[in-house]
PDB file of N, CA and C in Angstrom:
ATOM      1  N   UNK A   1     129.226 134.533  42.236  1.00  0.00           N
ATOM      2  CA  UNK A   1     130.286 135.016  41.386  1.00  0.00           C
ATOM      3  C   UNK A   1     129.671 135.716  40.171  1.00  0.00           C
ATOM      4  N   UNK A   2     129.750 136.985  40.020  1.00  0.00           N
ATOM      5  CA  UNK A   2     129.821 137.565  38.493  1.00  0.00           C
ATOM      6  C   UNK A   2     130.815 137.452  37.355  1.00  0.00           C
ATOM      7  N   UNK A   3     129.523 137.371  36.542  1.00  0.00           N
ATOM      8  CA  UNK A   3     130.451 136.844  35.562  1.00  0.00           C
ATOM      9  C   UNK A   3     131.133 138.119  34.332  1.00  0.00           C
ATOM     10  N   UNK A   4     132.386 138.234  34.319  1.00  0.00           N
ATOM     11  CA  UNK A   4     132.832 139.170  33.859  1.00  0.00           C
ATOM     12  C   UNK A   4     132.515 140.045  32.356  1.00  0.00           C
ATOM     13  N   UNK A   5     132.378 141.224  32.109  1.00  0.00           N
ATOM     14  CA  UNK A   5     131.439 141.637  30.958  1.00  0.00           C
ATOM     15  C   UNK A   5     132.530 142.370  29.882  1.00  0.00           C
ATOM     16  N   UNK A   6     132.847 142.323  28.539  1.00  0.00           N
ATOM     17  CA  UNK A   6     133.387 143.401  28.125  1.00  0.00           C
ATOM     18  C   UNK A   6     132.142 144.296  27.275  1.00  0.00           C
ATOM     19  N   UNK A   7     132.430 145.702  26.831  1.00  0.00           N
ATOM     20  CA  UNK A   7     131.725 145.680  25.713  1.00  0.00           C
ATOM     21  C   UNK A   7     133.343 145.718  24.775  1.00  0.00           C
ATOM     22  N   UNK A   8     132.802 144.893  23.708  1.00  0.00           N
ATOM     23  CA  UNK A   8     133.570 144.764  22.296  1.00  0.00           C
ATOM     24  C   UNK A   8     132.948 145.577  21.346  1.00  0.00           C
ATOM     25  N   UNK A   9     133.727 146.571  20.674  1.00  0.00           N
ATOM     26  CA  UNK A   9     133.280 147.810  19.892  1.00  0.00           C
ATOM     27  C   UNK A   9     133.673 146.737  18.197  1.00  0.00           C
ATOM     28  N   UNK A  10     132.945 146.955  17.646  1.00  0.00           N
ATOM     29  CA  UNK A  10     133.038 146.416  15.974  1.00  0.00           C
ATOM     30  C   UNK A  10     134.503 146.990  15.452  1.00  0.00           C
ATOM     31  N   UNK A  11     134.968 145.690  15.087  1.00  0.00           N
ATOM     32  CA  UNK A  11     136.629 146.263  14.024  1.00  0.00           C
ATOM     33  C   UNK A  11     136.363 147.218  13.055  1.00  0.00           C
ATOM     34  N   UNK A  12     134.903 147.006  12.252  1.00  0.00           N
ATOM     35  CA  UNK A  12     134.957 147.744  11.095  1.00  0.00           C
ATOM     36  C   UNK A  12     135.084 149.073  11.352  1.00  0.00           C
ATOM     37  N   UNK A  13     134.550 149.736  12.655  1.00  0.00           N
ATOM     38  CA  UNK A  13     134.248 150.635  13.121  1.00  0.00           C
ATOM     39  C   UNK A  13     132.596 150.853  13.029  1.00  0.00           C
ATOM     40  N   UNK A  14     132.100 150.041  13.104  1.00  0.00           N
ATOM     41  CA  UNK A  14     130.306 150.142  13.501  1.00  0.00           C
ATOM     42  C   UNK A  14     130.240 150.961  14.676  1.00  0.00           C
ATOM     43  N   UNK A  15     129.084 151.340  15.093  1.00  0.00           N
ATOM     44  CA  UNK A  15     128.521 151.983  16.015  1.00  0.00           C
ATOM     45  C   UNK A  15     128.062 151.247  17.358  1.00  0.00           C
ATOM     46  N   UNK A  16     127.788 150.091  16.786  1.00  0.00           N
ATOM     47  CA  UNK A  16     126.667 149.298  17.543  1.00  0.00           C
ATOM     48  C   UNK A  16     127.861 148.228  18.383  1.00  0.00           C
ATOM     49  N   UNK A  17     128.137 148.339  19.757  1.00  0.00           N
ATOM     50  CA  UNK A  17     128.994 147.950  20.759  1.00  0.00           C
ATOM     51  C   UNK A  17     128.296 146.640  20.647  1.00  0.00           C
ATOM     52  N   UNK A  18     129.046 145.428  20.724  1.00  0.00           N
ATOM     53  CA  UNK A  18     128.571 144.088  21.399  1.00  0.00           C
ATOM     54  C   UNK A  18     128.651 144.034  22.801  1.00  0.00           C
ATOM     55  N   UNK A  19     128.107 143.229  23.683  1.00  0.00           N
ATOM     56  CA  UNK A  19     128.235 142.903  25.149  1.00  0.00           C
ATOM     57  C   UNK A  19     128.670 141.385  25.115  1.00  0.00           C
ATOM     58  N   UNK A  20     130.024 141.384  25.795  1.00  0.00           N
ATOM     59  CA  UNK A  20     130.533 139.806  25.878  1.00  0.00           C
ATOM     60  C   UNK A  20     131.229 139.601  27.180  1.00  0.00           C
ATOM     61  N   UNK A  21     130.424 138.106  27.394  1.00  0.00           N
ATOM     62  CA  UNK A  21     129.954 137.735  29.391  1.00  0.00           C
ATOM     63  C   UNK A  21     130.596 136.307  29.543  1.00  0.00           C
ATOM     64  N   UNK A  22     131.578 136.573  29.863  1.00  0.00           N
ATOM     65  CA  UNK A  22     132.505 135.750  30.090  1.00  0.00           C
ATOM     66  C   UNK A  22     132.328 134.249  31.255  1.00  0.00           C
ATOM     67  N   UNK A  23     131.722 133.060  31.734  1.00  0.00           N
ATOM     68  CA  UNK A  23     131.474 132.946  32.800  1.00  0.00           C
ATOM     69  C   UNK A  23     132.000 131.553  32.993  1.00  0.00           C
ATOM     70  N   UNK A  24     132.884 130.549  33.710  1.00  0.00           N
ATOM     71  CA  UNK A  24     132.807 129.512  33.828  1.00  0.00           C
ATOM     72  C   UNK A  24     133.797 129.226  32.782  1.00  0.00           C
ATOM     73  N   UNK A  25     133.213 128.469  31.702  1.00  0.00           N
ATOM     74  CA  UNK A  25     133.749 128.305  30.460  1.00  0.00           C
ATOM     75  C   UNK A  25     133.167 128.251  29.331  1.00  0.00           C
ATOM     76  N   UNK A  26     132.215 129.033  29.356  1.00  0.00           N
ATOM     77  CA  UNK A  26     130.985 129.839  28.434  1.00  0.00           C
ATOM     78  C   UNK A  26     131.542 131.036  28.264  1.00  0.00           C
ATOM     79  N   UNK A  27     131.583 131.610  26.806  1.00  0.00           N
ATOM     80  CA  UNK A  27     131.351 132.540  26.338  1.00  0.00           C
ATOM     81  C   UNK A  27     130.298 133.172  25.998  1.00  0.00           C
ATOM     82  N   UNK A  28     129.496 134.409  26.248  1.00  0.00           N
ATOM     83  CA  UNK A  28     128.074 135.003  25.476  1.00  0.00           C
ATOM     84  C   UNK A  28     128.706 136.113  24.816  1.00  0.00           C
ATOM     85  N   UNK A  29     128.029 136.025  23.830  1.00  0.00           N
ATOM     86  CA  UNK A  29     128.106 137.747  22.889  1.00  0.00           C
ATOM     87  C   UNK A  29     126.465 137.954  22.895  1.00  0.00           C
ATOM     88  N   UNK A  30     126.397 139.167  22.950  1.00  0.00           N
ATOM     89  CA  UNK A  30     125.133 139.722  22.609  1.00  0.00           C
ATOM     90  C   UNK A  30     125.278 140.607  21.654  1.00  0.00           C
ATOM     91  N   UNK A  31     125.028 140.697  20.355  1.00  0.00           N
ATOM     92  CA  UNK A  31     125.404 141.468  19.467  1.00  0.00           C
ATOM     93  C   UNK A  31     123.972 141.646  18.761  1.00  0.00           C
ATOM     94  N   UNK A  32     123.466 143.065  18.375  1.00  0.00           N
ATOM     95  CA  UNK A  32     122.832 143.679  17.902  1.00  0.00           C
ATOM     96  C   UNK A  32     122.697 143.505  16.596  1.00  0.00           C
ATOM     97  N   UNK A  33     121.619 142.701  15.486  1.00  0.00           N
ATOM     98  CA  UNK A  33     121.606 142.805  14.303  1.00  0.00           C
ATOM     99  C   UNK A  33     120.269 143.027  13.834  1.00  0.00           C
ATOM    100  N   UNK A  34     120.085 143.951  13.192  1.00  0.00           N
ATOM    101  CA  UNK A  34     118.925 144.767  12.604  1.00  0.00           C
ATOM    102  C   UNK A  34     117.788 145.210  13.518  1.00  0.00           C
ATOM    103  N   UNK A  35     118.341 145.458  14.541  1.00  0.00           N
ATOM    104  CA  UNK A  35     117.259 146.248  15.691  1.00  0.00           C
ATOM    105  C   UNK A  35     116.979 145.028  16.538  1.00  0.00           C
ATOM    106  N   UNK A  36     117.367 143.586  16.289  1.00  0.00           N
ATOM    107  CA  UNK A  36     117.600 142.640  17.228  1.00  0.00           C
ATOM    108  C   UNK A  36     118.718 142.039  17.719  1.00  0.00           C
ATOM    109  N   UNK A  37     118.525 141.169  19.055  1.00  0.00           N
ATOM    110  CA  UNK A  37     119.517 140.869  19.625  1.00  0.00           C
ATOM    111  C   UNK A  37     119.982 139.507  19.713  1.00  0.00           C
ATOM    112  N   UNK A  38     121.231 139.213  19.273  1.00  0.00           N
ATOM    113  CA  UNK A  38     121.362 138.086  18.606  1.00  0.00           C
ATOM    114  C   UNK A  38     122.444 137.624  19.375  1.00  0.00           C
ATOM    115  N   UNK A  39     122.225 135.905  20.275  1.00  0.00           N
ATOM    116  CA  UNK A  39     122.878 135.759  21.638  1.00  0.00           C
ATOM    117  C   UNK A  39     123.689 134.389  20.515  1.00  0.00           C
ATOM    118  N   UNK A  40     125.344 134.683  20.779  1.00  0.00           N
ATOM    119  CA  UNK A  40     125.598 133.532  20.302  1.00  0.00           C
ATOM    120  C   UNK A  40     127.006 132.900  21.720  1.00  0.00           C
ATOM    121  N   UNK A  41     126.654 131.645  21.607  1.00  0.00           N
ATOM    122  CA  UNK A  41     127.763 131.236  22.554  1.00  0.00           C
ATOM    123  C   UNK A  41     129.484 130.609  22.043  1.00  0.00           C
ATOM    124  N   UNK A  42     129.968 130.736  23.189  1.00  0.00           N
ATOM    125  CA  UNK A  42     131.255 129.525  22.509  1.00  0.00           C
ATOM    126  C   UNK A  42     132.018 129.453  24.421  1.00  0.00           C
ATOM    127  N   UNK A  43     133.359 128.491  23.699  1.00  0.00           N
ATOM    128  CA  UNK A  43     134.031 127.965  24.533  1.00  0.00           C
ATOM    129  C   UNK A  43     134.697 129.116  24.835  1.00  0.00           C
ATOM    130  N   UNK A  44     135.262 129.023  26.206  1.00  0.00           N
ATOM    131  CA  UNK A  44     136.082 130.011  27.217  1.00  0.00           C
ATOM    132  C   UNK A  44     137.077 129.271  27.324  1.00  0.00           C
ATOM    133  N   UNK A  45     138.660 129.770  26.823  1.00  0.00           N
ATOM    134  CA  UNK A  45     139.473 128.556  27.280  1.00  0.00           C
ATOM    135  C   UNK A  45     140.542 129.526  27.965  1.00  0.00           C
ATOM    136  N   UNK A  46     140.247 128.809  29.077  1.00  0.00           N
ATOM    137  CA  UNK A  46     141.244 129.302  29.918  1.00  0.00           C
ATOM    138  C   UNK A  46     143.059 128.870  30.491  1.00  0.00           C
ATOM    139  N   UNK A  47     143.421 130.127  30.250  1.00  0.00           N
ATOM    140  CA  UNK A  47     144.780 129.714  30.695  1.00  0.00           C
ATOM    141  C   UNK A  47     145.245 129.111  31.842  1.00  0.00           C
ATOM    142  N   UNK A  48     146.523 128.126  31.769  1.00  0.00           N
ATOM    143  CA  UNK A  48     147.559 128.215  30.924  1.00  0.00           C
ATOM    144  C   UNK A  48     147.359 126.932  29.317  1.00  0.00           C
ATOM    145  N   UNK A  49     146.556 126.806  29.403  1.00  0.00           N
ATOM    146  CA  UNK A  49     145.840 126.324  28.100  1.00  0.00           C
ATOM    147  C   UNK A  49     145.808 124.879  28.480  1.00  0.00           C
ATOM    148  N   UNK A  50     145.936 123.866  27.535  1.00  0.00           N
ATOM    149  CA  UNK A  50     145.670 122.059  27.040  1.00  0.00           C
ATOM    150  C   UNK A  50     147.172 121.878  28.176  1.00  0.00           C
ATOM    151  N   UNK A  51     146.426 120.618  28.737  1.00  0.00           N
ATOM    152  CA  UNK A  51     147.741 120.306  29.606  1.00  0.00           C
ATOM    153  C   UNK A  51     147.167 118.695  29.605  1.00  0.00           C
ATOM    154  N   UNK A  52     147.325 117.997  28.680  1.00  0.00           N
ATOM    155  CA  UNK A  52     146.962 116.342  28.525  1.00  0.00           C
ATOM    156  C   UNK A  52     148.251 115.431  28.744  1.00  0.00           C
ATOM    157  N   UNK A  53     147.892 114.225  28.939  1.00  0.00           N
ATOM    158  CA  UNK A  53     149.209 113.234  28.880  1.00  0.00           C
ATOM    159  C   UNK A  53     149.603 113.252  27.182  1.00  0.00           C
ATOM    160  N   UNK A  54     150.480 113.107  26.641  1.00  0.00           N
ATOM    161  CA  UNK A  54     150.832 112.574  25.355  1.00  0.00           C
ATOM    162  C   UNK A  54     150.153 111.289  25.112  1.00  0.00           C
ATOM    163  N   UNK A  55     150.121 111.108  24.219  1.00  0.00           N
ATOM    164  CA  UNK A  55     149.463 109.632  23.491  1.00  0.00           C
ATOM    165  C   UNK A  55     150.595 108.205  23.797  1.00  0.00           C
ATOM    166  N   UNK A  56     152.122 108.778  24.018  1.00  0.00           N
ATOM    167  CA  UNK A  56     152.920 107.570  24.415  1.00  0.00           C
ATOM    168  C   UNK A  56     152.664 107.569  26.286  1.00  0.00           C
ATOM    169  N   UNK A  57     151.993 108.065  26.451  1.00  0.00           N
ATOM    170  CA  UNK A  57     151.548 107.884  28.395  1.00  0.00           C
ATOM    171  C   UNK A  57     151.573 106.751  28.136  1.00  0.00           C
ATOM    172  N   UNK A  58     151.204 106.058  30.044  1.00  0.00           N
ATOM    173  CA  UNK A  58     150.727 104.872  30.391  1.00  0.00           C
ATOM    174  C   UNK A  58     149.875 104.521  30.748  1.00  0.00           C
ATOM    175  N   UNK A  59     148.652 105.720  30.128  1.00  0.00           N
ATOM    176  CA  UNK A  59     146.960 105.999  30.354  1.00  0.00           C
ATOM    177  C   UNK A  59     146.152 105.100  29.893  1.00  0.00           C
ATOM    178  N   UNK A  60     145.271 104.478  30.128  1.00  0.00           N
ATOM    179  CA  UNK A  60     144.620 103.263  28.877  1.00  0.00           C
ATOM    180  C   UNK A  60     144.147 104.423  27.877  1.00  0.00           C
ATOM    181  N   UNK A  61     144.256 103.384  26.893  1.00  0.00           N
ATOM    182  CA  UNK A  61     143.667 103.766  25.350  1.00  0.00           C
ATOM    183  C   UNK A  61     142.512 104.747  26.061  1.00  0.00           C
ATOM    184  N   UNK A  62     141.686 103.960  26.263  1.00  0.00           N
ATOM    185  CA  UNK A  62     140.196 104.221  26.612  1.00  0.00           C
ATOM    186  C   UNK A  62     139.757 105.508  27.445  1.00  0.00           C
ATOM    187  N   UNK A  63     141.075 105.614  27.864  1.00  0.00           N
ATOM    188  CA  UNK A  63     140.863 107.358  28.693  1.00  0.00           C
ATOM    189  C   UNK A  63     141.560 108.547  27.690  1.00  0.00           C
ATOM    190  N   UNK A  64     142.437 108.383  27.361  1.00  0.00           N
ATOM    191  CA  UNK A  64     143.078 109.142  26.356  1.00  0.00           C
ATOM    192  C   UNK A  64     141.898 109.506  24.873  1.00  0.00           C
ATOM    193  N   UNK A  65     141.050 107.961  25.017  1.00  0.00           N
ATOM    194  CA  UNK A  65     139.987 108.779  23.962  1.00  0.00           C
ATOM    195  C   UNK A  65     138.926 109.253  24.371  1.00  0.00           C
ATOM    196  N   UNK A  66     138.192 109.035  25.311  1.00  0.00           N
ATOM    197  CA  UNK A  66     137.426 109.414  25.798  1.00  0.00           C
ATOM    198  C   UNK A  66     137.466 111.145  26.326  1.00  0.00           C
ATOM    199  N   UNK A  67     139.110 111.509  26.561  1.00  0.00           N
ATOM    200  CA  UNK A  67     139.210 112.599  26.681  1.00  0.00           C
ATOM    201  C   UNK A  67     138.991 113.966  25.498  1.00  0.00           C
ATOM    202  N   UNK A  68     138.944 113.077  24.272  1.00  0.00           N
ATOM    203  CA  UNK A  68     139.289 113.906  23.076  1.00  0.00           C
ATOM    204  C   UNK A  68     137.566 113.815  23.194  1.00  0.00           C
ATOM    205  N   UNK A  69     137.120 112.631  22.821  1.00  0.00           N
ATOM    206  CA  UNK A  69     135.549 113.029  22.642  1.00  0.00           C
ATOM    207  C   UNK A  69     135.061 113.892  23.695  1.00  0.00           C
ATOM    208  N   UNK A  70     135.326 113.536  24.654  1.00  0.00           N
ATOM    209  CA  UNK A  70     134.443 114.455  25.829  1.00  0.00           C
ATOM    210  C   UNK A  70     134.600 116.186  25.500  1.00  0.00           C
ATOM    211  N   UNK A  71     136.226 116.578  25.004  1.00  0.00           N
ATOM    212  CA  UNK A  71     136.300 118.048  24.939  1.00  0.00           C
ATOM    213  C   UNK A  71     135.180 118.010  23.520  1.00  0.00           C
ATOM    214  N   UNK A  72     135.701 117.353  23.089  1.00  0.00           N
ATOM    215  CA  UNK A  72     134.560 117.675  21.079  1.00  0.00           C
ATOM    216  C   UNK A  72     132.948 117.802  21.435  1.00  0.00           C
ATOM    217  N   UNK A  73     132.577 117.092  22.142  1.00  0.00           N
ATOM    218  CA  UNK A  73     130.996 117.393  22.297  1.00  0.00           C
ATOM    219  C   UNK A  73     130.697 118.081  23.467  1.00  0.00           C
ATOM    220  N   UNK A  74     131.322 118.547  24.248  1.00  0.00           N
ATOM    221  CA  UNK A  74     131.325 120.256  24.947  1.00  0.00           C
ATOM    222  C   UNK A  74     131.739 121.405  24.403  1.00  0.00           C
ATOM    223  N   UNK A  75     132.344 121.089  23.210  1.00  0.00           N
ATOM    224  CA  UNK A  75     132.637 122.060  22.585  1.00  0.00           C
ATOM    225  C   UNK A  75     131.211 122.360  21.783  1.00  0.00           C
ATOM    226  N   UNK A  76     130.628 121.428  20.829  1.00  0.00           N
ATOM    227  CA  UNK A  76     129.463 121.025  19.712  1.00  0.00           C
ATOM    228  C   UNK A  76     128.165 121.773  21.194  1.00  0.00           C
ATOM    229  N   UNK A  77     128.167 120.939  22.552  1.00  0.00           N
ATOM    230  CA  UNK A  77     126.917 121.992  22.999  1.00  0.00           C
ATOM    231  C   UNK A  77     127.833 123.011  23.404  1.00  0.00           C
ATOM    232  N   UNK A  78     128.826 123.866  23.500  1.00  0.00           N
ATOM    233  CA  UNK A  78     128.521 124.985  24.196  1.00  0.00           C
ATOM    234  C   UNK A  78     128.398 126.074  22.973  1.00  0.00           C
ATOM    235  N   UNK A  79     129.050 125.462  21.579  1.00  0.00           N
ATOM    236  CA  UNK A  79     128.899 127.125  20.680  1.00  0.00           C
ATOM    237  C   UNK A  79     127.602 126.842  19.571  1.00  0.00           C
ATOM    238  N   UNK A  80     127.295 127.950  19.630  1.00  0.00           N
ATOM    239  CA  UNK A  80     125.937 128.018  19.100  1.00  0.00           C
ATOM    240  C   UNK A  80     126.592 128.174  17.476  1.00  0.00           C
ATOM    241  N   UNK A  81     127.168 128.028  17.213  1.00  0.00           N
ATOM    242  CA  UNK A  81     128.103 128.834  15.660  1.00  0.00           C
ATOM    243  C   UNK A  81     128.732 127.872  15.503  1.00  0.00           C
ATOM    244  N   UNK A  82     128.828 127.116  13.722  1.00  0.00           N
ATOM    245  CA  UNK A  82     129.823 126.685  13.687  1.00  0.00           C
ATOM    246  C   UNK A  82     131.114 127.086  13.645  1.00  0.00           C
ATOM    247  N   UNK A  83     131.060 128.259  13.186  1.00  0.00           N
ATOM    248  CA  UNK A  83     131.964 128.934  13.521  1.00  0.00           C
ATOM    249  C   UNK A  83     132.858 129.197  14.690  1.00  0.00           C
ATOM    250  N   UNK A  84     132.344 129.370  15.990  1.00  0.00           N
ATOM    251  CA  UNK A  84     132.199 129.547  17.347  1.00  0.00           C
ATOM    252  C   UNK A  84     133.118 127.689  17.619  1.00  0.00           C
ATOM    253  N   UNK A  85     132.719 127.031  17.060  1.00  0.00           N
ATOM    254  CA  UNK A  85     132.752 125.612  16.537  1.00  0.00           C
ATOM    255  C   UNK A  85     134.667 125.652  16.849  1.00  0.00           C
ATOM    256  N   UNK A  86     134.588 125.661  15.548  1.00  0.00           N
ATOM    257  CA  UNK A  86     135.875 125.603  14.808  1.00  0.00           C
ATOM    258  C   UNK A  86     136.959 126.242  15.641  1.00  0.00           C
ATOM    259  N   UNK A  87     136.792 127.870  16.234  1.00  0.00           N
ATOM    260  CA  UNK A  87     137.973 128.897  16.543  1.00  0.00           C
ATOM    261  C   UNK A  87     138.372 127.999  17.896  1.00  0.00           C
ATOM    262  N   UNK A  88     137.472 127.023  18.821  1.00  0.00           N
ATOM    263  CA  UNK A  88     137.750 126.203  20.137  1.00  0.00           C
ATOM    264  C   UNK A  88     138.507 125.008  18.846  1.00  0.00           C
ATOM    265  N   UNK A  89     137.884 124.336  18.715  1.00  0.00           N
ATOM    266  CA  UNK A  89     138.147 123.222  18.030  1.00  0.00           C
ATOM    267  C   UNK A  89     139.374 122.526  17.354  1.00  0.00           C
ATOM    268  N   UNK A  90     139.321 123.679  16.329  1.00  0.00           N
ATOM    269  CA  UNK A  90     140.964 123.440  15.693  1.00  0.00           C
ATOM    270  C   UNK A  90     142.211 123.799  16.360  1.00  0.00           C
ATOM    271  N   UNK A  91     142.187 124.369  16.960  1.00  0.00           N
ATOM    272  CA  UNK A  91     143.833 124.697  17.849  1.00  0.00           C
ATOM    273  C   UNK A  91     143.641 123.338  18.505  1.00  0.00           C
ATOM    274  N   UNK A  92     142.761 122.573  19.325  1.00  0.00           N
ATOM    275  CA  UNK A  92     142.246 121.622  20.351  1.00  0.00           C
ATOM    276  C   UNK A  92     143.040 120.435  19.644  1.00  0.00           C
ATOM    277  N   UNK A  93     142.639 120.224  18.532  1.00  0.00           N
ATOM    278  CA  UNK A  93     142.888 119.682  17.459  1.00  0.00           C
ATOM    279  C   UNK A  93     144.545 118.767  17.323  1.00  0.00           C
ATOM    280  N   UNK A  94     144.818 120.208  17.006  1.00  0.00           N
ATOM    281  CA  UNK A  94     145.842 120.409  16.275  1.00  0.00           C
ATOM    282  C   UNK A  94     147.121 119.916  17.629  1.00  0.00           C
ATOM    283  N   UNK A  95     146.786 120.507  18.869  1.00  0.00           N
ATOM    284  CA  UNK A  95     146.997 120.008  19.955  1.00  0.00           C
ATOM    285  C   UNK A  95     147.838 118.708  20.056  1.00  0.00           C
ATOM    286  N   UNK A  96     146.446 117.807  19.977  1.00  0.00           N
ATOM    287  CA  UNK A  96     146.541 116.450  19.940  1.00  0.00           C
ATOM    288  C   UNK A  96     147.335 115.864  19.046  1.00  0.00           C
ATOM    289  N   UNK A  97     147.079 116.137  17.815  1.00  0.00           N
ATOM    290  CA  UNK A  97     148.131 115.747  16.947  1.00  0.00           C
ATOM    291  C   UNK A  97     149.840 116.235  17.057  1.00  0.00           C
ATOM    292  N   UNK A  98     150.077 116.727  17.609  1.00  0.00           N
ATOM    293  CA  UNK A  98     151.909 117.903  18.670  1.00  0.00           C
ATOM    294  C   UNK A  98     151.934 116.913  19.483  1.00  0.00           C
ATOM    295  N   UNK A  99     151.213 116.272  20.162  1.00  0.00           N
ATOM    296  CA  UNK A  99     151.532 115.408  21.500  1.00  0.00           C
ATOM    297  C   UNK A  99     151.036 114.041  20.974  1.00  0.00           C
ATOM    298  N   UNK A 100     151.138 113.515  19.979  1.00  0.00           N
ATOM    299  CA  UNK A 100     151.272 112.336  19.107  1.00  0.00           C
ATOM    300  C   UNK A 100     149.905 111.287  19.094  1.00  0.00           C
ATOM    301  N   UNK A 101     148.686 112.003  19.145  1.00  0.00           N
ATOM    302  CA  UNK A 101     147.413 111.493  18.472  1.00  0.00           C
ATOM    303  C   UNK A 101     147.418 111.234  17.246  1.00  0.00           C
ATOM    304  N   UNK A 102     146.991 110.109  16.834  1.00  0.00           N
ATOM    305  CA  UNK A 102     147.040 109.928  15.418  1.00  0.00           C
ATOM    306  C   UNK A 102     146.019 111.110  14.488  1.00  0.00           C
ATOM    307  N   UNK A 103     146.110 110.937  13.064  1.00  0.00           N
ATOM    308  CA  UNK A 103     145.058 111.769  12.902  1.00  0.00           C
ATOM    309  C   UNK A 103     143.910 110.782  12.236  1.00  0.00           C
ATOM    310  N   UNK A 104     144.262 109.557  12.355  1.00  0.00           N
ATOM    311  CA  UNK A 104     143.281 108.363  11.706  1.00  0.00           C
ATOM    312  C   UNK A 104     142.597 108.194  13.041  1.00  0.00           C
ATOM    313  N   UNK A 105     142.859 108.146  14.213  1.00  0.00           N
ATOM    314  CA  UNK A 105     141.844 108.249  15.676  1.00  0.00           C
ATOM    315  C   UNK A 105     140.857 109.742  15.460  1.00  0.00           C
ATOM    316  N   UNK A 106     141.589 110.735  15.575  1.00  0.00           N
ATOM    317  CA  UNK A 106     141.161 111.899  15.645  1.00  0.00           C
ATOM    318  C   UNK A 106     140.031 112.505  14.146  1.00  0.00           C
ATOM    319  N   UNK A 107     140.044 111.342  13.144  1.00  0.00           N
ATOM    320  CA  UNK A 107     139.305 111.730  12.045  1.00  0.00           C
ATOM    321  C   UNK A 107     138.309 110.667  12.176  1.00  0.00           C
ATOM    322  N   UNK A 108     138.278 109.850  13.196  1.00  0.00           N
ATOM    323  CA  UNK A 108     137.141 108.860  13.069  1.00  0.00           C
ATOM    324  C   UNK A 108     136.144 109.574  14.309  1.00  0.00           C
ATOM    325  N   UNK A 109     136.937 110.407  15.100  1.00  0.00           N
ATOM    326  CA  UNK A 109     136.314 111.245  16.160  1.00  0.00           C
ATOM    327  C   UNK A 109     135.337 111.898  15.496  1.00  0.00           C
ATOM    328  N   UNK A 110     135.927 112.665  14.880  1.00  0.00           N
ATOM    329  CA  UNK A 110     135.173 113.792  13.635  1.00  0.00           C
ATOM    330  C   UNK A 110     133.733 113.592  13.165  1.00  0.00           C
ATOM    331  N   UNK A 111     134.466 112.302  12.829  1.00  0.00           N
ATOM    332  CA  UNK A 111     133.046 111.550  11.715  1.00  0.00           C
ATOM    333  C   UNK A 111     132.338 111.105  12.756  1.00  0.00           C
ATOM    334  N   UNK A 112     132.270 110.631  13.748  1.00  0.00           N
ATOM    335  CA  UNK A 112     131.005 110.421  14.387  1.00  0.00           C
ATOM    336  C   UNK A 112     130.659 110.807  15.400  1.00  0.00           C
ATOM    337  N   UNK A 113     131.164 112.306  15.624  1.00  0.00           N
ATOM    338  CA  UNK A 113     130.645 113.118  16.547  1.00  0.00           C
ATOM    339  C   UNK A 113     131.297 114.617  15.697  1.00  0.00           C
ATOM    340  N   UNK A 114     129.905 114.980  14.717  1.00  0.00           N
ATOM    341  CA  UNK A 114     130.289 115.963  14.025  1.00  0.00           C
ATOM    342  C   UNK A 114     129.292 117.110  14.325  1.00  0.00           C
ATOM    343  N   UNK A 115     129.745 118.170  13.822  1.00  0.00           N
ATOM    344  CA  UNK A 115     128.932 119.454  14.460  1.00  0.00           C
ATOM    345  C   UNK A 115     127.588 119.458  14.119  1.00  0.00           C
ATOM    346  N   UNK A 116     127.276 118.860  13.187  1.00  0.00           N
ATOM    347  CA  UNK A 116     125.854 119.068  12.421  1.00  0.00           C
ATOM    348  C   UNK A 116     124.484 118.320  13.645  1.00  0.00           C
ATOM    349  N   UNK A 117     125.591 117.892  14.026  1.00  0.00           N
ATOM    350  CA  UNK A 117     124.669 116.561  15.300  1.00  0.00           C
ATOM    351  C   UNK A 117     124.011 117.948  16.347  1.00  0.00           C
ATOM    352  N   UNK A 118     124.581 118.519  16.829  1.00  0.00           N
ATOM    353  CA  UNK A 118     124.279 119.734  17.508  1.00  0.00           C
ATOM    354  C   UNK A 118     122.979 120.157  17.478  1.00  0.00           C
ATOM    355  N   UNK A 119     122.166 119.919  18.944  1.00  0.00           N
ATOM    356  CA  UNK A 119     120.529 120.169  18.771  1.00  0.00           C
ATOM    357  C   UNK A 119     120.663 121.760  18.371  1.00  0.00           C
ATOM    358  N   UNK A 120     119.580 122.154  17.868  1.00  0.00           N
ATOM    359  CA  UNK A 120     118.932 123.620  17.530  1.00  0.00           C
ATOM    360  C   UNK A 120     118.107 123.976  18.444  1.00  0.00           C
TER     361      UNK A 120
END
């Protein structure tokens, strides 16, 4: 399977086209900065988007959290950016809390599985 390519032309109107390679649920940009090439990743989220049980399911605790951590630290290895970070992250988020996650579960998530943890 190939993995699908755009080039993305700069908003500002730059010159210098990015290449972005869509594959799985990896994102690549290859973007050009100062005569080098600078590979950054993130999450691919594919439609029709978050489709979880609500928090009043009849799921054990223990899967319902395990599900939130598991997306948070695939998210932490797949984007190289915190940035890259955040744009998966917070909608993900925000998600959970619409379908009645606490945000005292979801902030203890945070704290001990935070982006900074992220090998280099």
């Amino acid at each position: 399977m190939d993995p699908v390519t755009y080039i993305v032309t700069d908003p500002l109107g730059g010159n210098d086209p990015a290449v972005r390679s869509d594959f799985l649920d990896v994102s690549e940009s290859y973007v050009i900065v100062s005569g080098c090439v600078r590979i950054e990743t993130s999450a691919l989220r594919k439609m029709p988007g978050y489709m979880h049980a609500p928090f009043s399911s009849a799921l054990p605790s223990a899967v319902k959290l395990g599900t939130v951590i598991s997306q948070r630290v695939r998210y932490i290895a797949i984007c190289s950016t915190e940035k890259a970070f955040h744009t998966v992250w917070d909608p993900y988020y925000t998600y959970f809390l619409n379908i009645g996650y606490s945000s005292g579960m979801m902030g203890k998530i945070i704290q001990r599985f935070p982006y900074s943890l992220r090998a280099s």
